[in-house]
Protein backbone atom coordinates (compact mmCIF):
# COMPACT_ATOMS: atom_id res chain seq x y z
CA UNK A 1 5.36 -9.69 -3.24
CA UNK A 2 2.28 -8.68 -1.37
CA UNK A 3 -1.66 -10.02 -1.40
CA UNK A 4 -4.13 -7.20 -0.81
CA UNK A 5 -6.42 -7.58 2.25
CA UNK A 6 -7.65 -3.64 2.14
CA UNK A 7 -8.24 -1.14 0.23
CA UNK A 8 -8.73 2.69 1.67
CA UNK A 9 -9.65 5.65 0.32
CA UNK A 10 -7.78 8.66 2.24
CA UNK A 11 -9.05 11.87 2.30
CA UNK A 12 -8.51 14.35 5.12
CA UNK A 13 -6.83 17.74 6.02
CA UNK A 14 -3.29 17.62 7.67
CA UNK A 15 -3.02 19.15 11.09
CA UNK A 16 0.52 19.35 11.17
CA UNK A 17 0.57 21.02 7.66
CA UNK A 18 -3.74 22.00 7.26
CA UNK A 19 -2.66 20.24 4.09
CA UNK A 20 -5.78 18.01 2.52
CA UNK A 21 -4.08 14.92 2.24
CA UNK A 22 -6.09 12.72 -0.79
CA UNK A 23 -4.76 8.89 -2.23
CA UNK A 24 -5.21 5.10 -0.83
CA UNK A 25 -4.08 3.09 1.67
CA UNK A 26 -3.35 0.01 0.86
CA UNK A 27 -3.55 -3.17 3.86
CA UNK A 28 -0.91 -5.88 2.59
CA UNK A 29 0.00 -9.52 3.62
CA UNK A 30 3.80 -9.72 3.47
CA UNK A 31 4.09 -13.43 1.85
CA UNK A 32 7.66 -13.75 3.39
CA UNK A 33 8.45 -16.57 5.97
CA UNK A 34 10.10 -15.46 8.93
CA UNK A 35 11.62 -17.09 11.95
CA UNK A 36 10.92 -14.87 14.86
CA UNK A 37 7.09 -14.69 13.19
CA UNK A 38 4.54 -16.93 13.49
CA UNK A 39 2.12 -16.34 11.05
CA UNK A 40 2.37 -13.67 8.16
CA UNK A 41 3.18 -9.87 8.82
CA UNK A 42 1.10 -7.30 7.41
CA UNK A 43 1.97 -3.21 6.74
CA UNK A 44 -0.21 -0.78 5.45
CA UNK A 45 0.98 2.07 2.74
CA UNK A 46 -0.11 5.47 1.68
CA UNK A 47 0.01 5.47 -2.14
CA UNK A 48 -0.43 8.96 -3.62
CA UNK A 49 -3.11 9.84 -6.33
CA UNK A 50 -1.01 9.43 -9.10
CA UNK A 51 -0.48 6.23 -8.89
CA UNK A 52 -3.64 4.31 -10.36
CA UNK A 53 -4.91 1.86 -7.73
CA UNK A 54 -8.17 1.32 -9.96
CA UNK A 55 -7.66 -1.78 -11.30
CA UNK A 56 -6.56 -3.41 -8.11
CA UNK A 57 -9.24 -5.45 -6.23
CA UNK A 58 -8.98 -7.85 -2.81
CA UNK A 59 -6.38 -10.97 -3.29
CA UNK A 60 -4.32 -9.19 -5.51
CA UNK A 61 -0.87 -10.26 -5.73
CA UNK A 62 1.36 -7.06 -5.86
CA UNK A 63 4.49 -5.43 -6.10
CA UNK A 64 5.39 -2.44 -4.38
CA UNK A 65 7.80 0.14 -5.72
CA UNK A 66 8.96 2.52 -4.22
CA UNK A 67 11.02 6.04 -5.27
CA UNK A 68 14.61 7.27 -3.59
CA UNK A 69 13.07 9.27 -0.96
CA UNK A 70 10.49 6.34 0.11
CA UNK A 71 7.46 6.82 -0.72
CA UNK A 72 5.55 3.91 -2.80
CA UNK A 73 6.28 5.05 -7.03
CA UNK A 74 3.86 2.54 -8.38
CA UNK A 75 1.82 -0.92 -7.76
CA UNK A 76 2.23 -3.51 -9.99
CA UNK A 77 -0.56 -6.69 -10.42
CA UNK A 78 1.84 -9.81 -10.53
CA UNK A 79 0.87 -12.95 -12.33
């Protein structure tokens, strides 16, 4: 489980591919304790268009999913 800290809107043009790249990136708190980490880890992922990010706001507890090749499938609100 994650807690949002940021929500970004992508939108830009590849230039290894001249590709425009379009979808969010979202900034997450990693909840998990640790023992070589003081504090909380954070990561940031690229979540493609398809995948509604609308109804997801700052302090949202999440669930990332992601598909066989690695890339995030879907967000899911928990709780």
């Amino acid at each position: 489980m994650y807690r949002i800290l940021g929500i970004e809107t992508v939108d830009y043009v590849s230039r290894k591919t001249g590709n425009r790249v379009q979808g969010t990136r979202l900034h997450l708190q990693d909840g998990t304790a640790y023992e070589d980490t003081m504090g909380n880890r954070v990561l940031s992922v690229y979540v493609k268009p398809a995948v509604n990010t609308a109804d997801l706001a700052l302090g949202d507890d999440v669930e990332v999913l992601y598909n066989r090749f690695g890339s995030v499938d879907d967000v899911r609100r928990v709780g």
